[in-house]
Protein backbone atom coordinates (compact mmCIF):
# COMPACT_ATOMS: atom_id res chain seq x y z
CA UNK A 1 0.00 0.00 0.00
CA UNK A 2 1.19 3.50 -1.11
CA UNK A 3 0.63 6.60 0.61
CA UNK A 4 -0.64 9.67 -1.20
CA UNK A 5 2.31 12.61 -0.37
CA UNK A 6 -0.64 15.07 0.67
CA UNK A 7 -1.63 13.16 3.51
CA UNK A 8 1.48 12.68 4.67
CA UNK A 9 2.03 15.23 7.66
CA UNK A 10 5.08 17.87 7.55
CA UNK A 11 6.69 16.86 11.00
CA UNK A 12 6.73 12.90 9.32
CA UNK A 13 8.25 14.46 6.22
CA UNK A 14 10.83 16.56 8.12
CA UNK A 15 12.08 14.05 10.73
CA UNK A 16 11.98 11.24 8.23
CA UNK A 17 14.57 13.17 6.12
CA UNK A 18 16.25 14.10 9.27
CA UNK A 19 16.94 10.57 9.90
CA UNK A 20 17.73 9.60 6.30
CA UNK A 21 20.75 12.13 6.53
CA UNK A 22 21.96 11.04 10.14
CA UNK A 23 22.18 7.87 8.60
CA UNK A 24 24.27 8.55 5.16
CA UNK A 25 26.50 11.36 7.56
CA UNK A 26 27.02 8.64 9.87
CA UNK A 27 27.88 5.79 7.12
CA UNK A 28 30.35 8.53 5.53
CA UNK A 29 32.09 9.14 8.97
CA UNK A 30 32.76 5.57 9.24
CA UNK A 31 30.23 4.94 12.22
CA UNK A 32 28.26 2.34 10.65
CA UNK A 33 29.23 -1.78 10.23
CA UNK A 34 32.10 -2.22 7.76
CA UNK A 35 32.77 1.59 7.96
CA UNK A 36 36.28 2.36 6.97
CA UNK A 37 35.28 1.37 3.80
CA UNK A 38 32.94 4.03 3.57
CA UNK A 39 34.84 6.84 5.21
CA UNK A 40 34.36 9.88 3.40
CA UNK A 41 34.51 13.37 5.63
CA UNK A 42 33.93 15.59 2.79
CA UNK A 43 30.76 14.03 2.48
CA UNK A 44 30.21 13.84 5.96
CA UNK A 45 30.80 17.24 6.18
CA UNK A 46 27.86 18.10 3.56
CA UNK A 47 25.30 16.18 5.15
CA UNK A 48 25.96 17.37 8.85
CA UNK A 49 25.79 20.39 7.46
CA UNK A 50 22.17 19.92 5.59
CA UNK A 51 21.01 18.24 8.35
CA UNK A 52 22.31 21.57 10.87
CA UNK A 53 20.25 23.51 8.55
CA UNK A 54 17.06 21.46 8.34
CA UNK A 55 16.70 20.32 12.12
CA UNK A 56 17.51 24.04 12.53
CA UNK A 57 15.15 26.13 10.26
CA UNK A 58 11.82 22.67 11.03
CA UNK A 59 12.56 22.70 14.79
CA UNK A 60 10.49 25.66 15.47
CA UNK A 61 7.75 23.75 13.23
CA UNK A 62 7.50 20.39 14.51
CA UNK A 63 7.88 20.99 18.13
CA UNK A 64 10.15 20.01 20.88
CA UNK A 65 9.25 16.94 21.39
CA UNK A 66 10.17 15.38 17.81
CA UNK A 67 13.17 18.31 17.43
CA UNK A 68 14.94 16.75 20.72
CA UNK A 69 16.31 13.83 19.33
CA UNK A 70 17.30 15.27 16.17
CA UNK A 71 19.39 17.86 18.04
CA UNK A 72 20.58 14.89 19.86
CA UNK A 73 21.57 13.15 16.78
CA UNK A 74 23.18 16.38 15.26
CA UNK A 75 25.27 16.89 17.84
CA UNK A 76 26.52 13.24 18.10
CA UNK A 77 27.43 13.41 14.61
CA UNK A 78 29.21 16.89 14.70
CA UNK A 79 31.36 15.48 17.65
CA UNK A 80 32.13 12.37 15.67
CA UNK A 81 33.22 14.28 12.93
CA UNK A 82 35.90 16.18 14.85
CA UNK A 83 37.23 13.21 16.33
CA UNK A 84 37.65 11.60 13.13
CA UNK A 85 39.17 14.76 11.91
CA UNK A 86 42.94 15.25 11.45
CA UNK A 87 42.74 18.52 11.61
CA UNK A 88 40.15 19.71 13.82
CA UNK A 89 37.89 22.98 12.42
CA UNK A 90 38.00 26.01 14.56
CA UNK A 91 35.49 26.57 17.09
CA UNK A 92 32.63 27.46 14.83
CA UNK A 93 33.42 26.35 11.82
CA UNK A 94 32.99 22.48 11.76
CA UNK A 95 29.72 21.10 9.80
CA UNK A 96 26.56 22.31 10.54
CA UNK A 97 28.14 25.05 13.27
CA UNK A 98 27.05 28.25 11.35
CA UNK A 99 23.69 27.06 12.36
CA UNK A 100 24.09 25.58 15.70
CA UNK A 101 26.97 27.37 16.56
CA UNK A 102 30.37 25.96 18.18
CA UNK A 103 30.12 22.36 19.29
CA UNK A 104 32.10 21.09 22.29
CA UNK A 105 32.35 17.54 23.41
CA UNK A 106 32.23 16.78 27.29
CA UNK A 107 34.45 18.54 29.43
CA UNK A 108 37.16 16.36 30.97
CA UNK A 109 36.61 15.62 34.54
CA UNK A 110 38.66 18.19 36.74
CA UNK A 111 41.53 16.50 38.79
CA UNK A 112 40.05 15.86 42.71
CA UNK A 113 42.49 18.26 44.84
């Protein structure tokens, strides 16, 4: 059974394609089974970047509650492209961060004095 595209509703649409990027950024950053094969960071970088956009500009339209986990996802994939980088962007300037802004992985735990 098909589904006609107009009854489909936008926050389906929008987090559907969400996911269908997280997946190909992840595959290209090597994240996924079998996944030197398929490390490519230049891709990576494009659809982080698309993704940054989208989750960015459809948040405000689909809500919270379904805009959450993309963040979630965005993030996770922005961190595991600077560790995979050998040369690390600036603050600011890694994929997606003209639309998120800087991301910064978890602090290191302070030394106990």
């Amino acid at each position: 059974m098909t589904r006609d595209i107009a009854e489909v509703p936008a926050v389906e649409v929008i987090t559907t394609v969400a996911v269908h990027l997280m997946s190909s950024a992840a595959v290209h950053l090597g994240l996924a089974e079998d996944g030197e094969r398929h490390l490519d960071l230049d891709e990576a970088r494009k659809l982080i970047t698309a993704l940054a956009g989208l989750v960015t500009a459809g948040a405000p339209e689909i809500g919270s509650y379904h805009a959450a986990p993309l963040r979630d996802g965005l993030k996770s994939l922005q961190l595991a492209f600077r560790e995979a980088s050998a040369v690390p962007d600036a603050p600011g300037q890694g994929p997606g961060e003209k639309f998120t802004g800087p991301v910064h992985g978890p602090r290191a735990a302070s030394p106990s004095r």
